[in-house]
C-alpha atoms as a PDB file:
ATOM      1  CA  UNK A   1       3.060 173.164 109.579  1.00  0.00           C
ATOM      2  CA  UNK A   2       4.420 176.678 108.995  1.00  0.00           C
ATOM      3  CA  UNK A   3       6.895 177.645 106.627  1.00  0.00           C
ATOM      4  CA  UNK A   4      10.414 179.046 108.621  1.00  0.00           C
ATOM      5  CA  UNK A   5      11.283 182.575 107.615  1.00  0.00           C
ATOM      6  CA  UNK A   6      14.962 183.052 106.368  1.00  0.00           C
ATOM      7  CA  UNK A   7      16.508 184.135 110.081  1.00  0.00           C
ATOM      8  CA  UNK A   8      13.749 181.515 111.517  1.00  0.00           C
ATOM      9  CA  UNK A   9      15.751 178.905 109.315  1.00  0.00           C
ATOM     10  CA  UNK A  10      19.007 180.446 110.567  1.00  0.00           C
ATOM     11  CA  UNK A  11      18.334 180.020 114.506  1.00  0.00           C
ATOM     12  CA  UNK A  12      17.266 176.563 113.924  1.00  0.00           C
ATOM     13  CA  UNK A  13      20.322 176.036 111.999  1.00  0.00           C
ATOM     14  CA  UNK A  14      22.859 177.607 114.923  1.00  0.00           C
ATOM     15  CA  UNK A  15      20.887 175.766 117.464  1.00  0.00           C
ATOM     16  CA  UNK A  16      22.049 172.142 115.521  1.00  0.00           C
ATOM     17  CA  UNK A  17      25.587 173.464 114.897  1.00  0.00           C
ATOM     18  CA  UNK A  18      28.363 174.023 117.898  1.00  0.00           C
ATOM     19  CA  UNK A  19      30.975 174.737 115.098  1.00  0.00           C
ATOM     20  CA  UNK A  20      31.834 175.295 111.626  1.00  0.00           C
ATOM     21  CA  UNK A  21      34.516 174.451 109.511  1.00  0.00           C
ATOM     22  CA  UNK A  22      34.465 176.570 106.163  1.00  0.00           C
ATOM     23  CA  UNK A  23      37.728 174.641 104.101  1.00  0.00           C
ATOM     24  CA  UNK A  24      38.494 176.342 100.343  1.00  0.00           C
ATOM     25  CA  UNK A  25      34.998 177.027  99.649  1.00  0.00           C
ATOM     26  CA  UNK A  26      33.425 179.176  96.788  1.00  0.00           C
ATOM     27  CA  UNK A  27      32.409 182.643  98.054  1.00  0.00           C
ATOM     28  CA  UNK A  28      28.742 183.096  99.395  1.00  0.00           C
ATOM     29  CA  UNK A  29      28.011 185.088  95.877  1.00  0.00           C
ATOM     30  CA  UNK A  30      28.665 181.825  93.439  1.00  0.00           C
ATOM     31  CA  UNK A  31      30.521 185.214  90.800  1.00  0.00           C
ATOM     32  CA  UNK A  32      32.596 186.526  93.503  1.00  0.00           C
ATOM     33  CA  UNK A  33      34.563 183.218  93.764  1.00  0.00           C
ATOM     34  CA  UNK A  34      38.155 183.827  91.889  1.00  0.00           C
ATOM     35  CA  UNK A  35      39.623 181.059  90.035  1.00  0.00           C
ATOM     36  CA  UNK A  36      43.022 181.316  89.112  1.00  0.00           C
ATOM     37  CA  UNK A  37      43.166 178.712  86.353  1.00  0.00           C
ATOM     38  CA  UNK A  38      43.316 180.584  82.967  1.00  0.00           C
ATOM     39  CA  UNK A  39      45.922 182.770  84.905  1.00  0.00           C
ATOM     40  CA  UNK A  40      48.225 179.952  86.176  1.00  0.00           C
ATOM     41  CA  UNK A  41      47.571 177.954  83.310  1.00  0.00           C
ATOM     42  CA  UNK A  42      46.625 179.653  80.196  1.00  0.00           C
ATOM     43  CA  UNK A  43      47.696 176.222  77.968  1.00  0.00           C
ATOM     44  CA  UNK A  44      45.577 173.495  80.089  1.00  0.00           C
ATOM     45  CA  UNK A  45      42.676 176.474  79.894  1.00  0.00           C
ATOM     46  CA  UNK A  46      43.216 176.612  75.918  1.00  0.00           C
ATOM     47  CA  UNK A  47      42.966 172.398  75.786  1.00  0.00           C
ATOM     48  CA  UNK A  48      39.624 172.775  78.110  1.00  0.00           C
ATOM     49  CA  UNK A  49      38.420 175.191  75.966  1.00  0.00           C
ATOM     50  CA  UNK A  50      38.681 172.381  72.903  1.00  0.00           C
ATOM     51  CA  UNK A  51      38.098 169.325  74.583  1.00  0.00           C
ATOM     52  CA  UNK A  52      34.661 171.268  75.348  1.00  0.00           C
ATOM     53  CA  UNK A  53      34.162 171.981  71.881  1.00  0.00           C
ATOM     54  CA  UNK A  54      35.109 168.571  71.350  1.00  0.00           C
ATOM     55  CA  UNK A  55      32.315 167.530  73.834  1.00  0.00           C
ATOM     56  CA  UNK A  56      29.684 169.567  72.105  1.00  0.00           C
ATOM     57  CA  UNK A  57      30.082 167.508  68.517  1.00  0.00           C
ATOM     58  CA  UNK A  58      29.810 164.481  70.416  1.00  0.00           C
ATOM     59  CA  UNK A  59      33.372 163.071  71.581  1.00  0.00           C
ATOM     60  CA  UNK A  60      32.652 160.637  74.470  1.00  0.00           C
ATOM     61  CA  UNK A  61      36.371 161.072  75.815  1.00  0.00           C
ATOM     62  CA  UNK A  62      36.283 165.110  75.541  1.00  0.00           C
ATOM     63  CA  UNK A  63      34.607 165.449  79.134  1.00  0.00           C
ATOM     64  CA  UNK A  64      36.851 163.061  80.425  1.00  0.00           C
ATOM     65  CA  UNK A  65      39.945 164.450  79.318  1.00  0.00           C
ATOM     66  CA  UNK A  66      38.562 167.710  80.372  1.00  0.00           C
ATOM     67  CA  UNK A  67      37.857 166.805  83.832  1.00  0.00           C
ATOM     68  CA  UNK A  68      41.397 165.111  83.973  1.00  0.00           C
ATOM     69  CA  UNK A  69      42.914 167.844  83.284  1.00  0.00           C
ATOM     70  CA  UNK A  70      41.045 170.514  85.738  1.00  0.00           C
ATOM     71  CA  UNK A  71      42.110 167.723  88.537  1.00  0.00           C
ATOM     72  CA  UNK A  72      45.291 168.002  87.656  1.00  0.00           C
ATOM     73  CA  UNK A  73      45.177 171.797  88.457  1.00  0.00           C
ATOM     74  CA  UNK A  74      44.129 171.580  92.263  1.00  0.00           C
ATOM     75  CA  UNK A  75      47.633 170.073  93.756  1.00  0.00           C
ATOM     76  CA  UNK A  76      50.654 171.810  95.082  1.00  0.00           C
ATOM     77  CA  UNK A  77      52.490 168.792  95.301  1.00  0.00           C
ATOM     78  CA  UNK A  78      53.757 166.906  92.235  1.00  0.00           C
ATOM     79  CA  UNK A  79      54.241 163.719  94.305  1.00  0.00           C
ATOM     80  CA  UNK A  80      50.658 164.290  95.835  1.00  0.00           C
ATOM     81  CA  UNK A  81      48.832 164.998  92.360  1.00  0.00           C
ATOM     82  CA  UNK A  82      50.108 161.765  90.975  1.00  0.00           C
ATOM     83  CA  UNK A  83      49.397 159.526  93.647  1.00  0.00           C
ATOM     84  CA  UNK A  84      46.199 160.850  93.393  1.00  0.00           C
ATOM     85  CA  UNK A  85      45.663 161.256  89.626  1.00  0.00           C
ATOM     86  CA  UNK A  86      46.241 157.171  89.815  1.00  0.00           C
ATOM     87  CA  UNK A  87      42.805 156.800  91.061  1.00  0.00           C
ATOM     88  CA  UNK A  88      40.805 159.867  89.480  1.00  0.00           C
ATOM     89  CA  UNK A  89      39.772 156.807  86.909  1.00  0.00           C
ATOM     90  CA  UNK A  90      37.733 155.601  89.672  1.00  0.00           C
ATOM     91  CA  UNK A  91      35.841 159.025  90.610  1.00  0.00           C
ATOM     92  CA  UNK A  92      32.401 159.576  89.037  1.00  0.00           C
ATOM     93  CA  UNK A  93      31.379 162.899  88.230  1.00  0.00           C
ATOM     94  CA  UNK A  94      27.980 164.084  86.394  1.00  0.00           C
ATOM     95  CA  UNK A  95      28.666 166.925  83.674  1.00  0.00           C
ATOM     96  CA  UNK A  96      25.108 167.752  83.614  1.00  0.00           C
ATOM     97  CA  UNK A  97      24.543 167.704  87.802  1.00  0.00           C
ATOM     98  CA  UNK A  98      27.721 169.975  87.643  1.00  0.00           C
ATOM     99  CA  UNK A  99      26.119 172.400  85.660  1.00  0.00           C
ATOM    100  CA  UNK A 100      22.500 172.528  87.653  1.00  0.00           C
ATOM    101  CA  UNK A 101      24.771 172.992  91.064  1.00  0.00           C
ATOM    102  CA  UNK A 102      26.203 176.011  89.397  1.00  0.00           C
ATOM    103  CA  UNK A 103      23.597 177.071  87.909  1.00  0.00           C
ATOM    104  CA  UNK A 104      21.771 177.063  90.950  1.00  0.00           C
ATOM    105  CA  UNK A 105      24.186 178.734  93.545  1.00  0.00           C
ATOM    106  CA  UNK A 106      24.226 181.248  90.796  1.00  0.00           C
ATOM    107  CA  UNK A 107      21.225 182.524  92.237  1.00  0.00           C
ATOM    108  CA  UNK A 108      22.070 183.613  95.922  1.00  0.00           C
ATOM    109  CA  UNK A 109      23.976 185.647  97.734  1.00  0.00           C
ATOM    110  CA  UNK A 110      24.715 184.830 101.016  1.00  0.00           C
ATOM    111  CA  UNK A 111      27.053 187.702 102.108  1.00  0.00           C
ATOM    112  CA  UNK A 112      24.477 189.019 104.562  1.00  0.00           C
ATOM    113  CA  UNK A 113      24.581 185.546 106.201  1.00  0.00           C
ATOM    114  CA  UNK A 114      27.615 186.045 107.074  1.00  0.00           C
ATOM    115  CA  UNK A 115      27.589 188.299 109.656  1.00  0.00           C
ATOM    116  CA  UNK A 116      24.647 186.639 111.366  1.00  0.00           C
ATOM    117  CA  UNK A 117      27.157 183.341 112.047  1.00  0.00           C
ATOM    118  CA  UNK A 118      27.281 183.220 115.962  1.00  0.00           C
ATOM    119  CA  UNK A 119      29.599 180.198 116.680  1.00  0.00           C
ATOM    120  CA  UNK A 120      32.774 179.371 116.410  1.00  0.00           C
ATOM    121  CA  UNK A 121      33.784 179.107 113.024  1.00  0.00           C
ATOM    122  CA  UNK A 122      37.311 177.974 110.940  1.00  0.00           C
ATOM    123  CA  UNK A 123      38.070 179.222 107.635  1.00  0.00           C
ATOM    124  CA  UNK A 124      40.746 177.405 106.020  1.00  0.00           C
ATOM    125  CA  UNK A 125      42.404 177.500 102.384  1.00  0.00           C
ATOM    126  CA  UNK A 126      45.878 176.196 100.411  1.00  0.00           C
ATOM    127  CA  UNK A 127      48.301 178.668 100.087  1.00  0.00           C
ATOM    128  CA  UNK A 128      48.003 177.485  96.195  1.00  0.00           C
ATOM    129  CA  UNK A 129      44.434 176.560  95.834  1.00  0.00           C
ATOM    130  CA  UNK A 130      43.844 177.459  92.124  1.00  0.00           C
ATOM    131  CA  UNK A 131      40.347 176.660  92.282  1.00  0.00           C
ATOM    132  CA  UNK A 132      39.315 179.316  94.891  1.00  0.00           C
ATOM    133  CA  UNK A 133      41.613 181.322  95.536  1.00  0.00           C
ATOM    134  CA  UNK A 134      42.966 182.588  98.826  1.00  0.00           C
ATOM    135  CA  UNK A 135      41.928 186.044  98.693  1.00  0.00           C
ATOM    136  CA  UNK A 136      37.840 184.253  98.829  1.00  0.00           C
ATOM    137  CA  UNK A 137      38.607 182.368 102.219  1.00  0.00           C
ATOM    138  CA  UNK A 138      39.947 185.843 103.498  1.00  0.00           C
ATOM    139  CA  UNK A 139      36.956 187.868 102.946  1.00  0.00           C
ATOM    140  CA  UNK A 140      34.854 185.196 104.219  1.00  0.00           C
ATOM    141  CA  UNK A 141      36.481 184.918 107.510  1.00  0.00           C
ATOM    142  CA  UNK A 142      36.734 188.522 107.382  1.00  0.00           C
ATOM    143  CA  UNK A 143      32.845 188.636 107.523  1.00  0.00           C
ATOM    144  CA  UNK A 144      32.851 186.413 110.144  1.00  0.00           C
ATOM    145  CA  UNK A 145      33.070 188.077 113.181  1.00  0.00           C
ATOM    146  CA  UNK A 146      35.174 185.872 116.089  1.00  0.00           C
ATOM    147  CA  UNK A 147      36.414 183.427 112.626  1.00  0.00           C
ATOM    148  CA  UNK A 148      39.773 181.511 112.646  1.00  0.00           C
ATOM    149  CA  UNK A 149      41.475 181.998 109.998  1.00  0.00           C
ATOM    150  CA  UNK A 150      44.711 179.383 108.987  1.00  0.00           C
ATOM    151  CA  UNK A 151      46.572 178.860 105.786  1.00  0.00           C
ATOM    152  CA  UNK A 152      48.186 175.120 104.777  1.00  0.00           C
ATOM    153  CA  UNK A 153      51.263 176.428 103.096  1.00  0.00           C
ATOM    154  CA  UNK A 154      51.952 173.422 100.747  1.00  0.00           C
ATOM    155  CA  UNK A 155      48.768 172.911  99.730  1.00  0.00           C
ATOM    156  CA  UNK A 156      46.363 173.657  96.264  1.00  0.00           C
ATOM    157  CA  UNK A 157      42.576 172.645  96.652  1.00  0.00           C
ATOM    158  CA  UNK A 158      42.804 170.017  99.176  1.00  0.00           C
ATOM    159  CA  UNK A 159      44.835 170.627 102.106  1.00  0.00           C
ATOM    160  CA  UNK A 160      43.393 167.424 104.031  1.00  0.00           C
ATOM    161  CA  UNK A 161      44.832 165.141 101.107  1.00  0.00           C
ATOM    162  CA  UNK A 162      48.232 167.451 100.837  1.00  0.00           C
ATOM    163  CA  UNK A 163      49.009 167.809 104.062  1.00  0.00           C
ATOM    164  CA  UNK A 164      46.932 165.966 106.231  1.00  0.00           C
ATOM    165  CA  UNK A 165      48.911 165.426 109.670  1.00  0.00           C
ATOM    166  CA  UNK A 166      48.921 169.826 109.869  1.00  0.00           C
ATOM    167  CA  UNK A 167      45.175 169.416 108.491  1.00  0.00           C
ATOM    168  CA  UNK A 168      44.102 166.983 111.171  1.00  0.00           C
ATOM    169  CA  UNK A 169      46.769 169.454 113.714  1.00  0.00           C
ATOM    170  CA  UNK A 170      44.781 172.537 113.031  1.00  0.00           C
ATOM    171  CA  UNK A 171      41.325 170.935 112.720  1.00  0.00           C
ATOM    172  CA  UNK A 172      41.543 168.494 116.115  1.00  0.00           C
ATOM    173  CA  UNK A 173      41.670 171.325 118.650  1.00  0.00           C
ATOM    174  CA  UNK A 174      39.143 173.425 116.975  1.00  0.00           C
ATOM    175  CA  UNK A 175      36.494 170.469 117.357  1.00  0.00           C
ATOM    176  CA  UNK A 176      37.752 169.111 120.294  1.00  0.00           C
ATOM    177  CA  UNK A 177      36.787 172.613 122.073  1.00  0.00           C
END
């Protein structure tokens, strides 16, 4: 069996997908995506920046209280961060796969794909997403020729936990198409 060149891989690709749904995603070059944390807040950056260090010599809880903290970053709503901060106890997370994922995308670019996308496609972000900022879902719909483009005004990182009846209001009639 033959190997599939890089547009051979992309036809095959289109041919499985009617529509795509691109919701506060990093930008296609892993650098290019803008995170607004240290800007918004400099003081939970500063306590990252120790619990790592913290992490390094050893402290079991450090990477815990980091990732606690970054969570806490990726809400609009007060009411919807704690609700949701009640179970982050019961998320799992892998330091170590985190870092080969990002390590990884690190690697590509995929800005020329871009323009190659042929079918209906939604970009979405929060108005407040912190963790990829607004400006990154804009240029990625703006490479998209034909894209949908729609903001969730009251929403950080995760508009479908935030606000989910506009979510599942802007999203239904998209895939119902």
């Amino acid at each position: 069996m033959g190997r599939l060149s890089r547009d051979g891989l992309h036809r095959a690709a289109s041919d499985r997908v009617r529509r795509l749904i691109i919701c506060d995603s990093a930008a296609p070059k892993w650098r290019d995506t803008l995170f607004l944390f240290e800007q918004v807040f400099p003081e939970g950056t500063a306590r990252n920046a120790s619990y790592d260090f913290a992490d390094e010599l050893g402290d079991a809880d450090a990477h815990k209280k980091s990732i606690n903290e970054y969570l806490t970053w990726l809400f609009y709503s007060p009411e919807k961060r704690d609700a949701f901060m009640t179970k982050a106890s019961t998320f799992s997370e892998s330091k170590a796969v985190n870092q080969k994922v990002n390590a990884d995308l690190a690697r590509f670019d995929l800005n020329p794909e871009l323009k190659k996308f042929n079918l209906p496609t939604l970009v979405l972000t929060g108005r407040y997403d912190m963790n990829v900022a607004p400006l990154t879902a804009w240029r990625i719909h703006q490479a998209i020729t034909g894209s949908q483009w729609f903001v969730f005004e009251r929403s950080g990182h995760l508009p479908w936990y935030e606000e989910p009846a506009e979510f599942a209001r802007v999203v239904a009639p998209f895939l119902d198409r």
